[in-house]
Protein backbone atom coordinates (compact mmCIF):
# COMPACT_ATOMS: atom_id res chain seq x y z
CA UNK A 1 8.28 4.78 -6.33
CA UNK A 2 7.43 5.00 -2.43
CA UNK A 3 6.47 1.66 -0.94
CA UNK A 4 3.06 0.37 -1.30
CA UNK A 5 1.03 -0.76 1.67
CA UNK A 6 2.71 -4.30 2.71
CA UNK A 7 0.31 -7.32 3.77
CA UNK A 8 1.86 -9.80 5.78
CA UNK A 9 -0.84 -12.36 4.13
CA UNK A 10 0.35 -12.40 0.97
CA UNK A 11 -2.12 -9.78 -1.61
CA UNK A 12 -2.87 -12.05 -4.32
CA UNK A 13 -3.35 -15.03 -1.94
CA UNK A 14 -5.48 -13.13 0.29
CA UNK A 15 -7.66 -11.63 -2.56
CA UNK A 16 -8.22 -15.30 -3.80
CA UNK A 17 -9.16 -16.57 -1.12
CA UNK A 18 -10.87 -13.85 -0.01
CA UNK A 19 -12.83 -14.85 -3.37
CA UNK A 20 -13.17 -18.36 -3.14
CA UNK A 21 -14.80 -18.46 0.10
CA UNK A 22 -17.04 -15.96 -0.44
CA UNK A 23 -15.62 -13.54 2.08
CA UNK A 24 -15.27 -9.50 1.80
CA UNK A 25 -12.11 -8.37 -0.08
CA UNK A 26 -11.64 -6.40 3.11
CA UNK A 27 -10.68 -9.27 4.65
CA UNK A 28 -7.67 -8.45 2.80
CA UNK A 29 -7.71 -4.82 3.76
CA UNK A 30 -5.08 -3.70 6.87
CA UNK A 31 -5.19 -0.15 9.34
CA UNK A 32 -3.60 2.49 7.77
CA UNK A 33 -1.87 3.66 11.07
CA UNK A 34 0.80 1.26 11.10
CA UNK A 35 1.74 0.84 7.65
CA UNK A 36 1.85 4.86 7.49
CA UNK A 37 4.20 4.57 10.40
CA UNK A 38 6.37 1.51 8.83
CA UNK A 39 7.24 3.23 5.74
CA UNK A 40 8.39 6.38 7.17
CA UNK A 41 11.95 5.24 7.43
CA UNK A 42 11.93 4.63 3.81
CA UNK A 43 10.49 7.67 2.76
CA UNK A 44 13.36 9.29 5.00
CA UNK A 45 15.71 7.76 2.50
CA UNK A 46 13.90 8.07 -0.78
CA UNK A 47 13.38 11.68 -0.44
CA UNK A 48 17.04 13.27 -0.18
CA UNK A 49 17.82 11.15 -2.91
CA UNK A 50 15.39 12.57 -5.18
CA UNK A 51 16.57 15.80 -4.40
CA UNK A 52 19.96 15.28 -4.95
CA UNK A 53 19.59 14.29 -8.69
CA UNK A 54 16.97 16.23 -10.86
CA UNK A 55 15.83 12.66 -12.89
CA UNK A 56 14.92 10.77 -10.01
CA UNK A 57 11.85 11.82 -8.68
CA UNK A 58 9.43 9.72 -6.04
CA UNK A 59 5.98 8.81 -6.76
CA UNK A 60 3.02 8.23 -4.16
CA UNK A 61 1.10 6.35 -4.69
CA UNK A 62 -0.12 5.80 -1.04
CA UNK A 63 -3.24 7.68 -1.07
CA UNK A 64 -4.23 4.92 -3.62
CA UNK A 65 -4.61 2.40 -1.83
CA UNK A 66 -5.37 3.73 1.62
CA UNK A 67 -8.32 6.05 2.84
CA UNK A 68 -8.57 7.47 5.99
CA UNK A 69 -8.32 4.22 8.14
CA UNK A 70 -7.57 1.71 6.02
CA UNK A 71 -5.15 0.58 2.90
CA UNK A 72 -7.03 -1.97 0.69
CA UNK A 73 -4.42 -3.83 -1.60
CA UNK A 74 -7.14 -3.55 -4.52
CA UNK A 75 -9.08 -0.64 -6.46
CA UNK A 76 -12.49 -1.48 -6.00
CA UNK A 77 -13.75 0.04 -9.58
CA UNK A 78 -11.62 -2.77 -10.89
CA UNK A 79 -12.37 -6.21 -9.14
């Protein structure tokens, strides 16, 4: 599985207290620029890997959680 987006806050301690004070869950939410950027040298490595060995395959799951400018660390439908 490719990375997810990474918080630097923490996602389940930023969503809950991102609840308890009232606040936007996009408080939580981070620009999709640099994390697309950060996990490029992973990808770099997960991807002739998964072609070297027809049973591992990687899954992404980015798109998920970002749109076009940001990557919220929750599915809205569900919170």
């Amino acid at each position: 599985m490719e990375p997810s987006p990474a918080n630097e806050l923490g996602i389940p301690e930023c969503l809950f207290r991102a609840r308890r004070l009232d606040l936007s869950l996009d408080t939580c939410s981070r620009p999709k620029a640099p994390i697309e950027a950060q996990r490029q040298e992973t990808l770099a490595a997960l991807k002739p890997l998964a072609a070297s060995a027809p049973d591992i395959r990687v899954i992404d799951a980015f798109e998920v959680f970002c749109g076009r400018v940001l990557c919220k660390p929750y599915a809205p439908a569900r919170l």
